[in-house]
PDB file of N, CA and C in Angstrom:
ATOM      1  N   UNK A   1       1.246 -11.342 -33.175  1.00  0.00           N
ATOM      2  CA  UNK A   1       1.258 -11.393 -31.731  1.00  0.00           C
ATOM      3  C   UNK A   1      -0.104 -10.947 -31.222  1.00  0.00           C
ATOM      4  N   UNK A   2      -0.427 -11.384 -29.844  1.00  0.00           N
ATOM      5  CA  UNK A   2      -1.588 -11.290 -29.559  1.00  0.00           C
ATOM      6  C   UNK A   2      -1.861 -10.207 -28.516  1.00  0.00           C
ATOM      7  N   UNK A   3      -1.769  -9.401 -28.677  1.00  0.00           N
ATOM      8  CA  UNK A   3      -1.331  -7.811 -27.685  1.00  0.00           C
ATOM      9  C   UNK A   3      -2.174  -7.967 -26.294  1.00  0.00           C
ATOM     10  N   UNK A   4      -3.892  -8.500 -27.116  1.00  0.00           N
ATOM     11  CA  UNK A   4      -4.504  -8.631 -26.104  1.00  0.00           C
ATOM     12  C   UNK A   4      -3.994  -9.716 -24.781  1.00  0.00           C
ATOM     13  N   UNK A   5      -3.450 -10.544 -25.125  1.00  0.00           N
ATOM     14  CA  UNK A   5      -2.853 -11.365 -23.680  1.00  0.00           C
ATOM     15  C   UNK A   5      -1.505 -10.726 -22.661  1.00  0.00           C
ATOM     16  N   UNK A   6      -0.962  -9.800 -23.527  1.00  0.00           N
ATOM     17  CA  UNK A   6      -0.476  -8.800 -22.589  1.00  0.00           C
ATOM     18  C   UNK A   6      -0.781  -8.029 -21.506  1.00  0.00           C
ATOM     19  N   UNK A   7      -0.206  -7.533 -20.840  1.00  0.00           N
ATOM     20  CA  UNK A   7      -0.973  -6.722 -19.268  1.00  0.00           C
ATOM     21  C   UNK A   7      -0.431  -5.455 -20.118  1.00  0.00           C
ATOM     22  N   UNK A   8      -1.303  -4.284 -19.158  1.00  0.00           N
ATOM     23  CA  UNK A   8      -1.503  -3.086 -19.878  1.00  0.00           C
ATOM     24  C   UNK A   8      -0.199  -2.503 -20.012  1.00  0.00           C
ATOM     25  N   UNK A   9       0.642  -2.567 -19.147  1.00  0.00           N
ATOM     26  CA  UNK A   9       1.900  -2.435 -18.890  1.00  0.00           C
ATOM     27  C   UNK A   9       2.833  -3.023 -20.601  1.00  0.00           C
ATOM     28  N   UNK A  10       2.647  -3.935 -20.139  1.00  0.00           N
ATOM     29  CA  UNK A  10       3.506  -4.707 -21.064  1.00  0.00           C
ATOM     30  C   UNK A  10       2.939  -3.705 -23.005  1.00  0.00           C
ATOM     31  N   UNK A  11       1.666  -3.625 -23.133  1.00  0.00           N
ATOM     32  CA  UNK A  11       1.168  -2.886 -24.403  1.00  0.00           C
ATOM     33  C   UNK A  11       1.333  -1.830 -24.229  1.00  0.00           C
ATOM     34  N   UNK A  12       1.909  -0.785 -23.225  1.00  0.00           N
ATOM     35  CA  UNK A  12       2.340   0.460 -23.501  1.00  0.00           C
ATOM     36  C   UNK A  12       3.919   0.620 -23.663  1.00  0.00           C
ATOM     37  N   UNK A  13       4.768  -0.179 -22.806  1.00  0.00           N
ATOM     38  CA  UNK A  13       6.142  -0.522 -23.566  1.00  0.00           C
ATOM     39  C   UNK A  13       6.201  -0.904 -25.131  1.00  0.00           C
ATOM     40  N   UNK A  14       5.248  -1.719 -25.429  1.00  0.00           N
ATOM     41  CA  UNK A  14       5.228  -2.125 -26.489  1.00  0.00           C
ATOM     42  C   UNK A  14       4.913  -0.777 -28.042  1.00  0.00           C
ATOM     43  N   UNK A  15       3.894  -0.104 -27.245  1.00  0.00           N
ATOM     44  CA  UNK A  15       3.913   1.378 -28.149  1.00  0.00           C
ATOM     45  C   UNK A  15       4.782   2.425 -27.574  1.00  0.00           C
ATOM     46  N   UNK A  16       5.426   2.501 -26.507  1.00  0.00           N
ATOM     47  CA  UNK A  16       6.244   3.487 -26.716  1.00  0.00           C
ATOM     48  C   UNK A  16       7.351   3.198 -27.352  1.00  0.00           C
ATOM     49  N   UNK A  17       8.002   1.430 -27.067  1.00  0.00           N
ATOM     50  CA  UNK A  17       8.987   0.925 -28.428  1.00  0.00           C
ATOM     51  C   UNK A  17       8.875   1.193 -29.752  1.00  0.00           C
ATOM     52  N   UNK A  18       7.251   1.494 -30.363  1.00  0.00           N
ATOM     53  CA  UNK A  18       7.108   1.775 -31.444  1.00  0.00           C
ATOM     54  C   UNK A  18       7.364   3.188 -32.052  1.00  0.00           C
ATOM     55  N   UNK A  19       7.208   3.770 -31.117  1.00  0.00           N
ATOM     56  CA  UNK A  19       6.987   5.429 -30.603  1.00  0.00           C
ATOM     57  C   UNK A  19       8.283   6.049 -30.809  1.00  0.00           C
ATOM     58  N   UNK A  20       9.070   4.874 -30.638  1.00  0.00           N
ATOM     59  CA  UNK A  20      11.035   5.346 -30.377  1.00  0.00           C
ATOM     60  C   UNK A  20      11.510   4.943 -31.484  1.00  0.00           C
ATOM     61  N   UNK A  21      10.839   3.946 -32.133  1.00  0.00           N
ATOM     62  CA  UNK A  21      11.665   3.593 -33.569  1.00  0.00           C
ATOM     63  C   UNK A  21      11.231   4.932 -34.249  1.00  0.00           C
ATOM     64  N   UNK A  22      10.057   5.065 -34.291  1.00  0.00           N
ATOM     65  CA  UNK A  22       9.166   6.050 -35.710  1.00  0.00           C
ATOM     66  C   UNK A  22      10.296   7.001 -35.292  1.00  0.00           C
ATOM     67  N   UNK A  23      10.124   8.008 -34.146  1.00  0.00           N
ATOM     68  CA  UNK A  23      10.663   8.820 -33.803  1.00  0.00           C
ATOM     69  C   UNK A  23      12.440   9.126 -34.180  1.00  0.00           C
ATOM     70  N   UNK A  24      13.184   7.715 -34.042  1.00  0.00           N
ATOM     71  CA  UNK A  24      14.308   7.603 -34.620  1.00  0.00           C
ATOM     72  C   UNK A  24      14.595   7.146 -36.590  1.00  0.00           C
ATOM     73  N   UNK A  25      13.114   7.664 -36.843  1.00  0.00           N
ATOM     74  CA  UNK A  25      13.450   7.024 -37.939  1.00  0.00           C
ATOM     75  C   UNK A  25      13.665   5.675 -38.842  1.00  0.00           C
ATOM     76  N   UNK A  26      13.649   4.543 -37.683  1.00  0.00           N
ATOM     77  CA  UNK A  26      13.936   3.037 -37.997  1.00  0.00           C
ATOM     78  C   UNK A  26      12.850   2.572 -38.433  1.00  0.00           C
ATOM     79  N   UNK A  27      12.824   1.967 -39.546  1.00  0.00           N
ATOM     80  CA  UNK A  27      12.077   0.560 -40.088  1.00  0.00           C
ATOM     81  C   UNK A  27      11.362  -0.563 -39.043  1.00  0.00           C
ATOM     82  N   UNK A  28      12.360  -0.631 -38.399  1.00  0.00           N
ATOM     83  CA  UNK A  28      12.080  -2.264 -37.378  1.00  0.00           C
ATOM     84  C   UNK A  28      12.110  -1.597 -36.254  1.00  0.00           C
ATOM     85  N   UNK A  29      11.632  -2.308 -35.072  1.00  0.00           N
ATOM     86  CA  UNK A  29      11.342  -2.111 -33.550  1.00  0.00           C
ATOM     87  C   UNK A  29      12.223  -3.258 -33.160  1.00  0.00           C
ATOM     88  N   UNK A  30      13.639  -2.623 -32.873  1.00  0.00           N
ATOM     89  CA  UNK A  30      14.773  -3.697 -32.058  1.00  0.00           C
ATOM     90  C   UNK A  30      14.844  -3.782 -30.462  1.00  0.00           C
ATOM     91  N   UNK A  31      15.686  -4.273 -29.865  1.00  0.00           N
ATOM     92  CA  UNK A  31      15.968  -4.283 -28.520  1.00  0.00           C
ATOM     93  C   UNK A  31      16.234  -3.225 -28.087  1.00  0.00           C
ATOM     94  N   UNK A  32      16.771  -2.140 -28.951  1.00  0.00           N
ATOM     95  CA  UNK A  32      17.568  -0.518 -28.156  1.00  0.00           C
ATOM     96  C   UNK A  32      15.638   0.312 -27.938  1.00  0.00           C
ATOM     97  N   UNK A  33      14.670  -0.121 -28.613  1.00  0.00           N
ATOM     98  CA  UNK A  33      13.516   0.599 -28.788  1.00  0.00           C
ATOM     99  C   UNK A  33      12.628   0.191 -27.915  1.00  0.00           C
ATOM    100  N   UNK A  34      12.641  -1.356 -27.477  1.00  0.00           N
ATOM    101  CA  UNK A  34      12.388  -2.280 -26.011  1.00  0.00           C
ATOM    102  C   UNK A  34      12.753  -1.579 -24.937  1.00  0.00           C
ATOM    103  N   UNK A  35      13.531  -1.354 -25.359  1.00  0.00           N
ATOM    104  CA  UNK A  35      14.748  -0.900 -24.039  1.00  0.00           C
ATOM    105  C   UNK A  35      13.864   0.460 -23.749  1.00  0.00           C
ATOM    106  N   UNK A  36      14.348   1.343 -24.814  1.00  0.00           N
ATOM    107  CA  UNK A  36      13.496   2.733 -24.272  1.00  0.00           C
ATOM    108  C   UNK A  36      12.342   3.022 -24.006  1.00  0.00           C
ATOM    109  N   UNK A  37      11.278   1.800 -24.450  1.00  0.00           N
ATOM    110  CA  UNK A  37       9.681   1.884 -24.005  1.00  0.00           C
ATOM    111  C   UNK A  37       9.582   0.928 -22.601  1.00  0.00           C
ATOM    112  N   UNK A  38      10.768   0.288 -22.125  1.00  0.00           N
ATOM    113  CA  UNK A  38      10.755   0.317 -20.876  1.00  0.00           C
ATOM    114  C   UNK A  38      11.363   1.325 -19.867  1.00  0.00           C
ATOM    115  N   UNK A  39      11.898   2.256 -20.274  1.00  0.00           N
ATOM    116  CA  UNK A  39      12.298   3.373 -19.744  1.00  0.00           C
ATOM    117  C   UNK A  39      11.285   3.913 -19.315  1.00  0.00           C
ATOM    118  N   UNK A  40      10.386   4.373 -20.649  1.00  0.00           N
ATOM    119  CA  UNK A  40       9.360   5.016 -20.430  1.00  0.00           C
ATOM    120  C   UNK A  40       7.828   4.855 -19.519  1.00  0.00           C
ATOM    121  N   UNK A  41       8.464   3.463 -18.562  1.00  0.00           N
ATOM    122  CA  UNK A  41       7.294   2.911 -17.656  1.00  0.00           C
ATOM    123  C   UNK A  41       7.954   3.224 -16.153  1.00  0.00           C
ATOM    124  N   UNK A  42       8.485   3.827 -15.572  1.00  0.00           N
ATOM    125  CA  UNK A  42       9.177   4.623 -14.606  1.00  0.00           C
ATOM    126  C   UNK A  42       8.583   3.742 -13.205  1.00  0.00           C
ATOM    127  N   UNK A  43       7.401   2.946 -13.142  1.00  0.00           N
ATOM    128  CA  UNK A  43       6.780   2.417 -12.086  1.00  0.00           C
ATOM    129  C   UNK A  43       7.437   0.871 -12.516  1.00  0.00           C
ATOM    130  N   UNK A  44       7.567   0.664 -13.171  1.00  0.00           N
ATOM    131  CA  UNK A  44       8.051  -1.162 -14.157  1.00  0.00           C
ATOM    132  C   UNK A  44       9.398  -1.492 -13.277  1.00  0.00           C
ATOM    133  N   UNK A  45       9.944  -2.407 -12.945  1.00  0.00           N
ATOM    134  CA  UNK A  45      10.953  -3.166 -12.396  1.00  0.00           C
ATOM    135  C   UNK A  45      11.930  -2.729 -13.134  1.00  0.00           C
ATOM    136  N   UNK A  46      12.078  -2.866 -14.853  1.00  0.00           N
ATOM    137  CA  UNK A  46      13.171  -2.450 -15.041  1.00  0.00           C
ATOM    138  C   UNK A  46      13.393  -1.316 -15.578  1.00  0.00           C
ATOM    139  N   UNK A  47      12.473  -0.367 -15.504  1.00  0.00           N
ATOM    140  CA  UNK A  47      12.970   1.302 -15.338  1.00  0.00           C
ATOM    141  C   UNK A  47      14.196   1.401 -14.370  1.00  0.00           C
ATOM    142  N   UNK A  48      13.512   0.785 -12.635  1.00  0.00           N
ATOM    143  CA  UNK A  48      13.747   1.364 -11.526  1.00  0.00           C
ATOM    144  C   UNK A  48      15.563   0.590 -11.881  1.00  0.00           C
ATOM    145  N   UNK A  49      15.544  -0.646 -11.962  1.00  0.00           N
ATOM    146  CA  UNK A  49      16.806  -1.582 -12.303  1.00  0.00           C
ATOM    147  C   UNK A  49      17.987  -0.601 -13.009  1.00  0.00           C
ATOM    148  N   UNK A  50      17.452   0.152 -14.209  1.00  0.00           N
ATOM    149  CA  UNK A  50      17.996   0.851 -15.263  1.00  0.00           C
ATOM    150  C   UNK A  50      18.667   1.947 -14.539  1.00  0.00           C
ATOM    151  N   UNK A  51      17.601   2.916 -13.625  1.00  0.00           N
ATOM    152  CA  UNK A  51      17.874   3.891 -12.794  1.00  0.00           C
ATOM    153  C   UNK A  51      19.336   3.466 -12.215  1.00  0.00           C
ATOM    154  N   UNK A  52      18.928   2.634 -11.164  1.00  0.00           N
ATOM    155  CA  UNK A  52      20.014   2.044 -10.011  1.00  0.00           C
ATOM    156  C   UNK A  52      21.012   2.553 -10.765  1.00  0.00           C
ATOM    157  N   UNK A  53      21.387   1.997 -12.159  1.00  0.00           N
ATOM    158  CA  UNK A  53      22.772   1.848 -13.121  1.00  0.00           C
ATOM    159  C   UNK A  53      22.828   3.464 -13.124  1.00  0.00           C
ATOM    160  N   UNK A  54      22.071   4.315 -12.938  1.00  0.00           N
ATOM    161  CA  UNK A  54      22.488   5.309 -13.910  1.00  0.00           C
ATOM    162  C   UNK A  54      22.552   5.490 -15.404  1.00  0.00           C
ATOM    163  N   UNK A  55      21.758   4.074 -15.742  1.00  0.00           N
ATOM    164  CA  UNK A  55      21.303   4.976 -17.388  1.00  0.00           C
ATOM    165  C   UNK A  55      20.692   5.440 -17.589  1.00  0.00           C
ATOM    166  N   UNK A  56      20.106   6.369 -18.568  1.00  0.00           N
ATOM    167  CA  UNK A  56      19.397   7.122 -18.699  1.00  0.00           C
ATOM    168  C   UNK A  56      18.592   7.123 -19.980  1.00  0.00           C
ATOM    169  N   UNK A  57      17.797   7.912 -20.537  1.00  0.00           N
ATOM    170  CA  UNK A  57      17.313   7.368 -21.681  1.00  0.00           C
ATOM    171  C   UNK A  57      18.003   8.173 -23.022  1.00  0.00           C
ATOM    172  N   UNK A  58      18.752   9.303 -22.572  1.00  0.00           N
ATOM    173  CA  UNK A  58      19.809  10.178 -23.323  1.00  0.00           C
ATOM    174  C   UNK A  58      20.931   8.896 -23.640  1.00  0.00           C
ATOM    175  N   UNK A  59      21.252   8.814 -22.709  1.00  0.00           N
ATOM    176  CA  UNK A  59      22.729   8.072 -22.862  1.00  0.00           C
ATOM    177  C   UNK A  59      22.280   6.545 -24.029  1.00  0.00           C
ATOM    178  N   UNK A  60      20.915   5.856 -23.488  1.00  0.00           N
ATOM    179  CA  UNK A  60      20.583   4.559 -24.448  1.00  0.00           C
ATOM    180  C   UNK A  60      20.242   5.525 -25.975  1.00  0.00           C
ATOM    181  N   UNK A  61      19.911   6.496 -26.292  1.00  0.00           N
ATOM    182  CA  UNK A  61      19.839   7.323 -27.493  1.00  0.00           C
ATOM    183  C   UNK A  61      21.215   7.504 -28.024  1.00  0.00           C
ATOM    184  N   UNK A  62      21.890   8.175 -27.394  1.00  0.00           N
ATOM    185  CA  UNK A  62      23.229   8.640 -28.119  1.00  0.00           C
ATOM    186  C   UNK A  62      23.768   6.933 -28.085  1.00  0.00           C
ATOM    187  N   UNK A  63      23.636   5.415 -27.874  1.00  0.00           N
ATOM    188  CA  UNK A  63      24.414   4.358 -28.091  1.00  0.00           C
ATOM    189  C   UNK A  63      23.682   4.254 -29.574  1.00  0.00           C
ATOM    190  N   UNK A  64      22.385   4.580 -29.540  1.00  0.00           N
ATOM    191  CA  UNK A  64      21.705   3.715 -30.821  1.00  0.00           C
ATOM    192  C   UNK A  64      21.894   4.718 -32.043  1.00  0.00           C
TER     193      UNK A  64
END
């Protein structure tokens, strides 16, 4: 993949997804690790989306 055609946004989800696998221990960078390195962009559309729901980034941890 070509990181560089990403917006800066998009390459820091992308390492904090990485950030959440290592951290959990996982091999692979899945959708639950997507998920939480978009958490971790709090200004991003679907942080704020996530918020609305009331998830949280505890609650997407204790599913995975």
């Amino acid at each position: 993949m070509l990181f560089g055609r990403l917006t800066e946004r998009a390459q820091r989800v992308l390492a904090h997804a990485q950030e959440e696998a290592i951290r959990l221990n996982h091999s692979n960078i899945g959708t639950e690790h997507l998920l939480l390195g978009l958490m971790k962009e709090p200004e991003g559309i679907a942080a704020k989306v996530l918020e609305s729901f009331n998830i949280t980034e505890d609650k997407v941890i204790e599913e995975v």
